[in-house]
Protein backbone atom coordinates (compact mmCIF):
# COMPACT_ATOMS: atom_id res chain seq x y z
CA UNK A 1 0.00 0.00 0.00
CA UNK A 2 1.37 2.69 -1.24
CA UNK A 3 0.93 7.38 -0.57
CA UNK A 4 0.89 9.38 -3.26
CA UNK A 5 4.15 9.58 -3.60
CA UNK A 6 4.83 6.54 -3.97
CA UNK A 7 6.10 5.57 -0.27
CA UNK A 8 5.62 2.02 0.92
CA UNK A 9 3.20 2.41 4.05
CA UNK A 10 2.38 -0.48 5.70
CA UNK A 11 -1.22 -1.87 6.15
CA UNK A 12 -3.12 -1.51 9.25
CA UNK A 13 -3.05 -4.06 11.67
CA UNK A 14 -6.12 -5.47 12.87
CA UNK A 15 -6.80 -7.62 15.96
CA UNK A 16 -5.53 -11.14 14.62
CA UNK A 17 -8.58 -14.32 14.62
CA UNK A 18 -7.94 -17.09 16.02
CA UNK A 19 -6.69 -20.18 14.62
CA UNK A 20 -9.99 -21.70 12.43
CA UNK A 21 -11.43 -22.44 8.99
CA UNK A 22 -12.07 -20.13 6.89
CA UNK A 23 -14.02 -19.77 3.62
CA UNK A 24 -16.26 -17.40 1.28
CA UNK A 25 -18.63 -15.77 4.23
CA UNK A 26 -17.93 -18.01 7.31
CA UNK A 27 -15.28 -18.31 9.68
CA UNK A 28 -14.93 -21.54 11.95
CA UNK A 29 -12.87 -21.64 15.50
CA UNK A 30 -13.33 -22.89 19.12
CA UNK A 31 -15.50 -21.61 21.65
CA UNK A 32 -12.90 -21.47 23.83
CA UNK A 33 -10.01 -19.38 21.15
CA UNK A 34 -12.98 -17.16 20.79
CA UNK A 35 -13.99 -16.05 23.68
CA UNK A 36 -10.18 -15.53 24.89
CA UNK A 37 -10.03 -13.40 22.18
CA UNK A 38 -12.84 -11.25 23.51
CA UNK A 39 -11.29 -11.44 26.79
CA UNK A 40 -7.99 -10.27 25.84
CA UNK A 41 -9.11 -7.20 24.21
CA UNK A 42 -11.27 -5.93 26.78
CA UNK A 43 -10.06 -5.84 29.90
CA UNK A 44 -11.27 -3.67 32.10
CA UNK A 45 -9.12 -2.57 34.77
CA UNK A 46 -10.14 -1.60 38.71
CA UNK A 47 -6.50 0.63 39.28
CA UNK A 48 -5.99 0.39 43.02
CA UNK A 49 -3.54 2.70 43.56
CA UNK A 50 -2.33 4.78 46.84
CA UNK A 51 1.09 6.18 45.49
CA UNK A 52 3.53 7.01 43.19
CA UNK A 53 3.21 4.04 40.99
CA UNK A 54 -0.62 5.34 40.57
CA UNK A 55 1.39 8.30 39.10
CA UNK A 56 3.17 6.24 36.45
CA UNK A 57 -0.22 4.76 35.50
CA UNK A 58 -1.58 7.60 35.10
CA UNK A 59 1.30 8.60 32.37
CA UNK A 60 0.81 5.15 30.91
CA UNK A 61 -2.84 6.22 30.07
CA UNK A 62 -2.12 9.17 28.34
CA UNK A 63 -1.66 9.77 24.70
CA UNK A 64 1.78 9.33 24.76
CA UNK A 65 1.59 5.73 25.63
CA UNK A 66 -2.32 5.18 25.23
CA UNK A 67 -3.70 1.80 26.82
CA UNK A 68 -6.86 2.09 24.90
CA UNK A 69 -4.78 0.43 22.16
CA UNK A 70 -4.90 -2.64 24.34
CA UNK A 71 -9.09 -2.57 24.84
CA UNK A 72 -8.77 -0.51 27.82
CA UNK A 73 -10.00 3.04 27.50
CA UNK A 74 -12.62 1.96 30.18
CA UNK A 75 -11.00 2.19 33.49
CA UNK A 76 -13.80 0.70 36.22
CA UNK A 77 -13.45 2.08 39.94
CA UNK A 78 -16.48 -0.41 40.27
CA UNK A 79 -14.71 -4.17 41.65
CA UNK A 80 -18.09 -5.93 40.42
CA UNK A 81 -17.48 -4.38 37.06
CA UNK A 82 -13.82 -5.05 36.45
CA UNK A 83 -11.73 -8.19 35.65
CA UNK A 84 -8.16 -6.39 36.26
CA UNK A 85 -7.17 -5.52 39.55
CA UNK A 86 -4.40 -3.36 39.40
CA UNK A 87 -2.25 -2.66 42.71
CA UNK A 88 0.24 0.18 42.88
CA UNK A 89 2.14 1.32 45.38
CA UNK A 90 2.29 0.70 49.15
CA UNK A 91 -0.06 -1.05 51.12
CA UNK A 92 -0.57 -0.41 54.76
CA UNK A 93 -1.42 -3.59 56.54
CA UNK A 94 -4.75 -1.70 57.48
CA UNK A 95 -5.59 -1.67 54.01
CA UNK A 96 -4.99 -5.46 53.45
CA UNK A 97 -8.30 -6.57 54.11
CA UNK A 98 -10.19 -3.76 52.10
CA UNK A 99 -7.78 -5.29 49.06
CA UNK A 100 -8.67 -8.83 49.84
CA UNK A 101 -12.45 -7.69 49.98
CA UNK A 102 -12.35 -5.54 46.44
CA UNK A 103 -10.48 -9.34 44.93
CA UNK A 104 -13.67 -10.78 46.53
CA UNK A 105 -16.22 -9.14 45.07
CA UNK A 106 -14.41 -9.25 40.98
CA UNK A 107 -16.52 -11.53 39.35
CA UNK A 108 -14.75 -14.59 37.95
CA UNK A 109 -12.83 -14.56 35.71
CA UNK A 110 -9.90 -11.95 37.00
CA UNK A 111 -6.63 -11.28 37.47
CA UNK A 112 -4.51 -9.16 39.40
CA UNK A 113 -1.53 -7.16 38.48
CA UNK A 114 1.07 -6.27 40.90
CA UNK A 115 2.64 -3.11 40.05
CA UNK A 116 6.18 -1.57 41.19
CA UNK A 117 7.98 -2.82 44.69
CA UNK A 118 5.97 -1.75 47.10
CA UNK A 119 2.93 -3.81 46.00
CA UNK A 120 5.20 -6.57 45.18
CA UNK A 121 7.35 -6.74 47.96
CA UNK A 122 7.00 -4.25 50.51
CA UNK A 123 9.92 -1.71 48.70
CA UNK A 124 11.81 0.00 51.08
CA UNK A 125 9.37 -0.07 53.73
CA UNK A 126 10.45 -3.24 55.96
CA UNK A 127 8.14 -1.96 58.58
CA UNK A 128 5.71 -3.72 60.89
CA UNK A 129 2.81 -1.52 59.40
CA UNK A 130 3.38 -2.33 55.50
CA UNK A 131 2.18 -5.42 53.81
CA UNK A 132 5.29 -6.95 52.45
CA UNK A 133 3.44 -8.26 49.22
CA UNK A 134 0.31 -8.39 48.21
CA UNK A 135 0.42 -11.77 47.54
CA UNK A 136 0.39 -12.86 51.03
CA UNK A 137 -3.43 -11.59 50.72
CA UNK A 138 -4.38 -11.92 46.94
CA UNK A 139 -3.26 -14.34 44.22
CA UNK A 140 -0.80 -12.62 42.04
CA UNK A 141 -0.85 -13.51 38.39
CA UNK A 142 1.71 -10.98 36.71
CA UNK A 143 4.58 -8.96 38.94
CA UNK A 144 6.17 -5.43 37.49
CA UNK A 145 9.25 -4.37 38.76
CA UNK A 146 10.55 -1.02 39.37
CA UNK A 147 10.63 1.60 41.70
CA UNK A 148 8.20 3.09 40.32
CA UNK A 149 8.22 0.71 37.16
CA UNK A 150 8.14 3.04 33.60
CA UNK A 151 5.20 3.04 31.56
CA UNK A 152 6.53 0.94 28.79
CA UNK A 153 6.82 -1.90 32.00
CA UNK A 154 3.42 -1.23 32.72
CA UNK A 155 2.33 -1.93 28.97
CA UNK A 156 5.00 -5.11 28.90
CA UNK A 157 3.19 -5.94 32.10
CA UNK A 158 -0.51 -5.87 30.67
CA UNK A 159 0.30 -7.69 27.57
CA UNK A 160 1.27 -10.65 29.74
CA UNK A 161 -2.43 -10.79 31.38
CA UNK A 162 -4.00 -10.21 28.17
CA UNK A 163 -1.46 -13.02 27.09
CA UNK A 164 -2.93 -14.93 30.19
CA UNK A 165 -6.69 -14.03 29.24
CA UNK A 166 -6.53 -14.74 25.90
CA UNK A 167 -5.16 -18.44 26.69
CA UNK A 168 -7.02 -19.09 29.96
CA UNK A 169 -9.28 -22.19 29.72
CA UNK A 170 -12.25 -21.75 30.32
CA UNK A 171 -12.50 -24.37 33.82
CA UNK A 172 -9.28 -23.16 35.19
CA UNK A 173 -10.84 -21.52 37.65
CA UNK A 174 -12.82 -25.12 38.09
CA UNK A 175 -9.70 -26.95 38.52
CA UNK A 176 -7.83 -28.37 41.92
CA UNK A 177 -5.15 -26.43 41.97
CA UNK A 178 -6.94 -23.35 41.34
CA UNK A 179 -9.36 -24.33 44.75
CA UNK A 180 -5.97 -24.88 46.26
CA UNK A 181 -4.55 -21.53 45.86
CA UNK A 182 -7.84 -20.15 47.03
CA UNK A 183 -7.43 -21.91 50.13
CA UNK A 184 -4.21 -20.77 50.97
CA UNK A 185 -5.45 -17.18 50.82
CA UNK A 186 -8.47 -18.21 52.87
CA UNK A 187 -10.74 -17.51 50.03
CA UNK A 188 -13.92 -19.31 49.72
């Protein structure tokens, strides 16, 4: 595809199918490919944030970087409403069972996105009132690192749950070891 003059431009990209048959006016695939494809490209993220990596997110939506490329212009501050719980910044062991209770009440299916060092690890706050993780509260599916992480680690970040959402059976959630993780948090 070519300008008017004459420059090479390339075509514009569209979200790929799914592996299927194809033919003159139908298209063929698994319930399954399909409806990780719808996943995939719209997330909807709950962004719990409470400090400077909410910052960097914030930057990360902009234009610059724009995550409505990725499906997710439509940022919900609604739990029941969202399948991406972001976490930024530190968490105050106070605040550990309002995040366990906004993971609760995500309808299934959802993931959770732990962004920078505090949420991950604690950061530099090895005190007796921060969490040091969020995972010792909350199943963790995809860590960022940084301190706080740059936006193009927040998009790397994202593209690995909608890697995860696109590919995600659909009885994982069903399975044993699923219920097991569950019960290690305490979560019914």
């Amino acid at each position: 595809m070519s300008d008017e003059r004459g420059i090479e431009r390339p075509k514009p990209t569209i979200v790929q199918p799914p592996d299927g048959h194809a033919g003159s006016g139908f298209f063929a695939t698994k319930v399954d490919e399909a409806i990780g494809l719808a996943r995939k490209n719209s997330l909807w993220p709950l962004p719990f944030a409470t400090s400077c990596c909410g910052i960097e997110f914030m930057s990360t939506m902009s234009s610059h970087y724009d995550l409505s490329r990725f499906g997710m212009e439509r940022l919900s501050f609604s739990p029941r409403q969202s399948d991406l719980l972001m976490v930024m910044g530190t968490i105050a062991k106070k605040m550990a069972p309002v995040l366990r209770e906004v993971y609760m009440q995500m309808a299934e299916p959802k993931w959770v996105l732990s962004m920078g060092a505090c949420a991950s690890t604690g950061g530099i706050f090895d005190t007796y009132s921060v969490l040091q993780g969020i995972d010792r509260v909350i199943p963790v599916d995809v860590y960022i690192p940084g301190c706080p992480p740059r936006p193009e680690q927040v998009i790397d970040g994202i593209l690995k749950i909608q890697e995860l959402a696109a590919n995600e059976s659909l009885r994982r959630r069903y399975s044993k070891e699923y219920a097991d993780l569950l019960t290690k948090y305490a979560i019914d």
